[in-house]
Protein backbone atom coordinates (compact mmCIF):
# COMPACT_ATOMS: atom_id res chain seq x y z
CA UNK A 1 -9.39 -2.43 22.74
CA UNK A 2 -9.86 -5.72 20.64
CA UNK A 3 -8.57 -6.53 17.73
CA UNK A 4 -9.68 -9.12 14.86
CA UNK A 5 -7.32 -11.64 14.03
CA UNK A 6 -6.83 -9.90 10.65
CA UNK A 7 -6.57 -6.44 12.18
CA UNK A 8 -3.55 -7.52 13.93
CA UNK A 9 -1.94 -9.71 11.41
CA UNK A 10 -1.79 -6.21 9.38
CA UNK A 11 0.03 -4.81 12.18
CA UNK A 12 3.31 -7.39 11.65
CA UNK A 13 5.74 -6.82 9.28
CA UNK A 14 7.63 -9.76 8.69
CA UNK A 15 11.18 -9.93 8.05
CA UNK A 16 13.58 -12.48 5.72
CA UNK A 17 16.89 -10.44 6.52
CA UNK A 18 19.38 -13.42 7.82
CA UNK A 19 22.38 -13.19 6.41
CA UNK A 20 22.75 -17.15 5.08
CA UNK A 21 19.04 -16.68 4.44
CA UNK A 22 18.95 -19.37 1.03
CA UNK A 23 16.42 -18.82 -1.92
CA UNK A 24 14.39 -21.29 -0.52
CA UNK A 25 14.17 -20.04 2.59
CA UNK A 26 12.93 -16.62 1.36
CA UNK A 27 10.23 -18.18 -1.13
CA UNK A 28 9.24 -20.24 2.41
CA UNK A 29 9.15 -16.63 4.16
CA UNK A 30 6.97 -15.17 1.46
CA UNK A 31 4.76 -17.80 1.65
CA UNK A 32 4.13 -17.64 5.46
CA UNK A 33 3.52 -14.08 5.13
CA UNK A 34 0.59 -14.17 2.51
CA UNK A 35 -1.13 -17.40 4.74
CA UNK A 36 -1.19 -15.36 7.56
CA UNK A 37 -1.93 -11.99 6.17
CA UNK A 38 0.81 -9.72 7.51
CA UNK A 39 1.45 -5.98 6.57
CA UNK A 40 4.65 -6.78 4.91
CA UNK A 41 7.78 -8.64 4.22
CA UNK A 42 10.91 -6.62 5.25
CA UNK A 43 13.84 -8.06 2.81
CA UNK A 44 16.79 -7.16 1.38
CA UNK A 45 17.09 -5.39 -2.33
CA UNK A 46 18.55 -8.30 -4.19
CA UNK A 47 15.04 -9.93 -3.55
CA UNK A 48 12.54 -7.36 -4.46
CA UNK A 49 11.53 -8.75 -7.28
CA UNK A 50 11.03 -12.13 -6.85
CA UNK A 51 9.28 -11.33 -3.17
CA UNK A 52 6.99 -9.33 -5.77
CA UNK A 53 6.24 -12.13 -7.60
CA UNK A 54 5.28 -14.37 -5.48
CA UNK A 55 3.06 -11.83 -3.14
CA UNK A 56 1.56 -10.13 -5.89
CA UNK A 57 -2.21 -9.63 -5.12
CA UNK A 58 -1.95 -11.27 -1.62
CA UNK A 59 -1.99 -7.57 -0.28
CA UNK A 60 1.27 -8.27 1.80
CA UNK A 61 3.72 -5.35 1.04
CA UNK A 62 7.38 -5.68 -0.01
CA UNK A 63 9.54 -3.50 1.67
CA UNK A 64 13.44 -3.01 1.07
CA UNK A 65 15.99 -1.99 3.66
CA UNK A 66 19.11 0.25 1.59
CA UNK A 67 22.55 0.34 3.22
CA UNK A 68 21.65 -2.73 6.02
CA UNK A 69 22.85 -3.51 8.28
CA UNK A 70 24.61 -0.46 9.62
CA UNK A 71 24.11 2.79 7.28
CA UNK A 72 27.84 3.34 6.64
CA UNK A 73 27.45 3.06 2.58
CA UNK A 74 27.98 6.17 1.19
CA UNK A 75 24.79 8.60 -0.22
CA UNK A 76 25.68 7.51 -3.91
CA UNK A 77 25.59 3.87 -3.37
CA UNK A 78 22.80 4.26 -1.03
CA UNK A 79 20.99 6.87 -3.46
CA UNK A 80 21.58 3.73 -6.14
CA UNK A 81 20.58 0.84 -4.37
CA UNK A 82 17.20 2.39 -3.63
CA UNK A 83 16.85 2.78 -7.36
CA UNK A 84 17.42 -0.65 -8.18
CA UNK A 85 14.56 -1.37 -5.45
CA UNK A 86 12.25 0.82 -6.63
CA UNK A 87 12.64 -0.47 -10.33
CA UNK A 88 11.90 -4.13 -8.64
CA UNK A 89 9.08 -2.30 -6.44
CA UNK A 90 6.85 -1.49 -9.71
CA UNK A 91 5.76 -4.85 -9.77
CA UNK A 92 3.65 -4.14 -7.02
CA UNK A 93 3.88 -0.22 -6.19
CA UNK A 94 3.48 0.79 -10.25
CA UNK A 95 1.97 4.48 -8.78
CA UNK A 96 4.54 6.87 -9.68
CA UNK A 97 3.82 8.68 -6.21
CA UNK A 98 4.04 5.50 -4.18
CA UNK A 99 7.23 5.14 -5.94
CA UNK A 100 8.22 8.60 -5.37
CA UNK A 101 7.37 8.18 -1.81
CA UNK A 102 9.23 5.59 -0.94
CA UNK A 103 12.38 6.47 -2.24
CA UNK A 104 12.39 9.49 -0.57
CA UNK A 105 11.26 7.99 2.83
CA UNK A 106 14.16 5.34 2.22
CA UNK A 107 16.88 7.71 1.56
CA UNK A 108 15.99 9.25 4.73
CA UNK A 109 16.11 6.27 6.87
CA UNK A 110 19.30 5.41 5.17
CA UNK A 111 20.58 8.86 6.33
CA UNK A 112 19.09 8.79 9.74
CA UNK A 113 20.70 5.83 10.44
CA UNK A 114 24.03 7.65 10.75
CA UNK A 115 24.87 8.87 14.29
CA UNK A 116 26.07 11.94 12.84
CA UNK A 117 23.24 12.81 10.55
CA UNK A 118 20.04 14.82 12.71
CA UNK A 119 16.47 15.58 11.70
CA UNK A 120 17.93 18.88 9.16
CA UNK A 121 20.01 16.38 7.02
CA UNK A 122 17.95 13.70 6.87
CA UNK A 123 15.04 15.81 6.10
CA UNK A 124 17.03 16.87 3.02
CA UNK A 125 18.34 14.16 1.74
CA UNK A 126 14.74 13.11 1.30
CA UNK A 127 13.84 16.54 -0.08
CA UNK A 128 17.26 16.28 -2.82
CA UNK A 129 15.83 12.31 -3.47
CA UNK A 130 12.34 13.62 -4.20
CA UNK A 131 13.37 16.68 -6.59
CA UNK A 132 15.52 13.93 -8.48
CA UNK A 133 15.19 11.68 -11.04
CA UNK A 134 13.37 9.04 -8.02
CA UNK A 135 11.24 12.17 -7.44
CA UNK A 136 7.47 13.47 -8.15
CA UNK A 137 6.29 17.31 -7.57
CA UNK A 138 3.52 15.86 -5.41
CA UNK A 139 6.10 14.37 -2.81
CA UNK A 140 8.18 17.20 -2.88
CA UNK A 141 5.67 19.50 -2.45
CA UNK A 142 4.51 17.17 0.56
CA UNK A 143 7.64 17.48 2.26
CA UNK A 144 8.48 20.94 1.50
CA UNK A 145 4.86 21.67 3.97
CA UNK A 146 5.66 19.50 6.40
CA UNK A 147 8.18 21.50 7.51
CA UNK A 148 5.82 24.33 8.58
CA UNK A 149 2.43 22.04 9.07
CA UNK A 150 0.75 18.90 9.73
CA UNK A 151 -1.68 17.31 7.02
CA UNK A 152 -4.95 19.17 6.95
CA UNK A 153 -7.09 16.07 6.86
CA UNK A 154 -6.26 13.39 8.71
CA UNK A 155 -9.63 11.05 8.21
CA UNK A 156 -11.08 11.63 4.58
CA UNK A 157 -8.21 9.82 2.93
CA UNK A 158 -7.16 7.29 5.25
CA UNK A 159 -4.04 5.16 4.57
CA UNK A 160 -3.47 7.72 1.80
CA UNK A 161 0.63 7.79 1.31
CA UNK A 162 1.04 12.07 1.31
CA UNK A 163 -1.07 12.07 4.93
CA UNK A 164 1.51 9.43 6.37
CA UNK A 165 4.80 10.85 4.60
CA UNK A 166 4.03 14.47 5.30
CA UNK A 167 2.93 13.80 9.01
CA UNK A 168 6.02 11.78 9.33
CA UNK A 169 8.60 14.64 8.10
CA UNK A 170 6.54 16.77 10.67
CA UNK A 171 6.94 14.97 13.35
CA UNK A 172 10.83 14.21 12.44
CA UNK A 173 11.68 18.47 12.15
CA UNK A 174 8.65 19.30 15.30
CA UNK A 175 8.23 16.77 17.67
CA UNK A 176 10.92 16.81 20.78
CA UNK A 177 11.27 13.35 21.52
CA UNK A 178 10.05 9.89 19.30
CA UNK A 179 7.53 9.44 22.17
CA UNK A 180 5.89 12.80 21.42
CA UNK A 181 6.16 12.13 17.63
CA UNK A 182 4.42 9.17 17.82
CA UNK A 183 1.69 9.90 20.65
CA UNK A 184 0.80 13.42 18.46
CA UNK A 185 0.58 10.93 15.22
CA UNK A 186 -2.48 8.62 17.03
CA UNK A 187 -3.77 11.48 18.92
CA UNK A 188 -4.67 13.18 15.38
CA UNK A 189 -6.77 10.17 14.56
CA UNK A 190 -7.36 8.42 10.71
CA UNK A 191 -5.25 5.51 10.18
CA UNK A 192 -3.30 5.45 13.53
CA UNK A 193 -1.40 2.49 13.26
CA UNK A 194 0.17 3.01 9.44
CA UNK A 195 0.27 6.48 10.46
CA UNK A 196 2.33 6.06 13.72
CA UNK A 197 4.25 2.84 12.17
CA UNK A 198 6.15 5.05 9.80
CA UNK A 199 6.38 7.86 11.91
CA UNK A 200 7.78 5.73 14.30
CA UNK A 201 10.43 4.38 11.84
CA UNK A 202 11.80 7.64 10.49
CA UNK A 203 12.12 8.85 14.24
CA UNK A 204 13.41 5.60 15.50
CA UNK A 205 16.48 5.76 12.43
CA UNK A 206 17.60 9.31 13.57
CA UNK A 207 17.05 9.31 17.67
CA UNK A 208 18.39 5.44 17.97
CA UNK A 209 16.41 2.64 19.92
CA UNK A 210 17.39 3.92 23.21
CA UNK A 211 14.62 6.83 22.84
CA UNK A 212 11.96 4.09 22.76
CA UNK A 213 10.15 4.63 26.43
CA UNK A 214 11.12 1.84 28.29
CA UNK A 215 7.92 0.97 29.56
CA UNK A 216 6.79 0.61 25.99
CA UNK A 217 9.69 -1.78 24.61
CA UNK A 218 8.66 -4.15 28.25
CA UNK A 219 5.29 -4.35 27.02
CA UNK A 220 6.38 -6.04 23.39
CA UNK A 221 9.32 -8.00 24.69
CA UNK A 222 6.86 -9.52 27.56
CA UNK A 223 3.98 -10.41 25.23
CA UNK A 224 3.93 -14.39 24.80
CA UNK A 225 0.64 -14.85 24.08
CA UNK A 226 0.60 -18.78 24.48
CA UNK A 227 -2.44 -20.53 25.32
CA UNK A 228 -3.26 -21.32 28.85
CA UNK A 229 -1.37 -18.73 30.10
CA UNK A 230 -3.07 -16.07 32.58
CA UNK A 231 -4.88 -13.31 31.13
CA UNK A 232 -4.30 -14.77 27.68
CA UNK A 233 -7.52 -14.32 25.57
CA UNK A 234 -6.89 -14.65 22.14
CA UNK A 235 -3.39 -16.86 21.56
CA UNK A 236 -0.92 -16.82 18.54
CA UNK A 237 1.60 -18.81 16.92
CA UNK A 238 4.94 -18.49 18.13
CA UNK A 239 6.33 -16.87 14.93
CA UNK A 240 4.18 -13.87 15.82
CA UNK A 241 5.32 -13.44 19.31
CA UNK A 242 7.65 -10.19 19.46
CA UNK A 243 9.21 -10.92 22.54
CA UNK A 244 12.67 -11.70 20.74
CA UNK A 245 12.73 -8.09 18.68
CA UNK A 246 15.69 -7.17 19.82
CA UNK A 247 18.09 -10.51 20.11
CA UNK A 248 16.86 -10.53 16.77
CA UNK A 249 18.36 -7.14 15.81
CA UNK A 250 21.26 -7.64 17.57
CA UNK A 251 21.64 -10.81 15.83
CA UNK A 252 21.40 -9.06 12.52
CA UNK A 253 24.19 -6.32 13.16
CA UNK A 254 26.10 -8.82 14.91
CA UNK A 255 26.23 -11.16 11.39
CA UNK A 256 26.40 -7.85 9.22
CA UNK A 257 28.83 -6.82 11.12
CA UNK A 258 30.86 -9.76 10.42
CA UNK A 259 30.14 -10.20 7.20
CA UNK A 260 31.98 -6.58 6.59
CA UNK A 261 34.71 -6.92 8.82
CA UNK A 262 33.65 -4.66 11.47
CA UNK A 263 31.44 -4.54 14.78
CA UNK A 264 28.59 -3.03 15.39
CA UNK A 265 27.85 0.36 16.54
């Protein structure tokens, strides 16, 4: 399978989540990710709204992570913080579904990402986020059939937020391992990649890293697509490479883990 340069630019979501990270230094980040076209910018919630600003009608997404870096915030302050982001969020996602949807898909993350929370709780702590005030009837309703079905239409509305939020909560209460979840998720066709992306993220926060097939996690922290190299067809900047995903992530709960006086799980 090829992809277009743009195609796979759309498939990166860049993140500005370094703990000394300055102002400059994000504004920099933001700017990278709108020349090269990326998915989205993965930041913390202090800087929703300027990242808004200065990406608004670039298409690159803004995207807020709520109780980073470990999860151990309680419900209330998480339930909070992802209010404050969403109120930044209208810059760019004003559609009170989009809103709607995202708060509930971040509350569950934020759940998930407890050891002792499993699919049941986090599935309703996004159900109890999107019957609240953060709510709308048309996410709740979403979630309340994906615990008994899939999305009846994968194709017709492609990239449509309900197909990739209910197939997610699906595949979190259904599938028996994140592999499944996320093979069953391209296997059903439409938009595969957005589709399996955030499938892949809700199933990743509640079974942990360690259910990521191995053989999968070689193939990104191998890829160094630098030119000249064998079998290298299409090369890319460094900054794209993911070959450093997880030194990076260890990184980050390393320093947050500092930062709070604690180590990381």
């Amino acid at each position: 399978m090829k992809y277009s340069y743009e195609q796979l630019a759309k498939m990166i979501d860049h993140s500005l989540l370094h703990p000394t990270m300055t102002d400059q230094e994000l504004e920099d980040g933001c700017r990278l990710a709108a020349k090269y076209g990326v998915a989205s910018v993965c930041i913390k919630p202090y800087a929703v709204k300027r990242a808004a600003e200065l990406l608004k009608g670039t298409g690159v997404l803004v995207g807020a992570v709520i109780g980073f870096p470990h999860g151990n915030s309680t419900t209330e302050a998480k339930r909070y913080e992802t209010e404050l982001a969403c109120r930044d969020a209208e810059l760019t996602h004003p559609h009170p579904v989009c809103r709607a949807a995202s708060a509930a898909f971040v509350a569950a993350i934020a759940t998930g990402l407890s050891p002792a929370n499993g699919p049941d709780t986090v599935y309703q702590a996004a159900l109890e986020t999107a019957a609240g005030a953060l709510g709308h009837p048309d996410v709740h309703a979403c979630l309340v059939r994906s615990e008994r079905e899939v999305p009846s239409d994968y194709y017709r509305r492609q990239g449509w937020v309900l197909i990739a939020l209910g197939n997610a909560f699906w595949q979190l209460l259904h599938a028996p391992s994140l592999e499944d979840g996320i093979c069953d998720t391209v296997m059903r066709g439409g938009d595969t990649d957005t589709n399996a992306a955030i499938a892949g993220a809700l199933l990743g926060a509640v079974h942990g890293a360690k259910a990521v097939p191995q053989r999968w996690r070689d193939r990104i922290l191998d890829c160094r697509p630098a030119a000249g190299l064998p079998g290298v067809r299409r090369p890319r900047p460094r900054v794209f490479w993911p070959a450093d995903a997880l030194a990076l992530a260890d990184a980050l709960l390393s320093a947050g883990g500092s930062l709070r006086g604690s180590t990381s799980p």
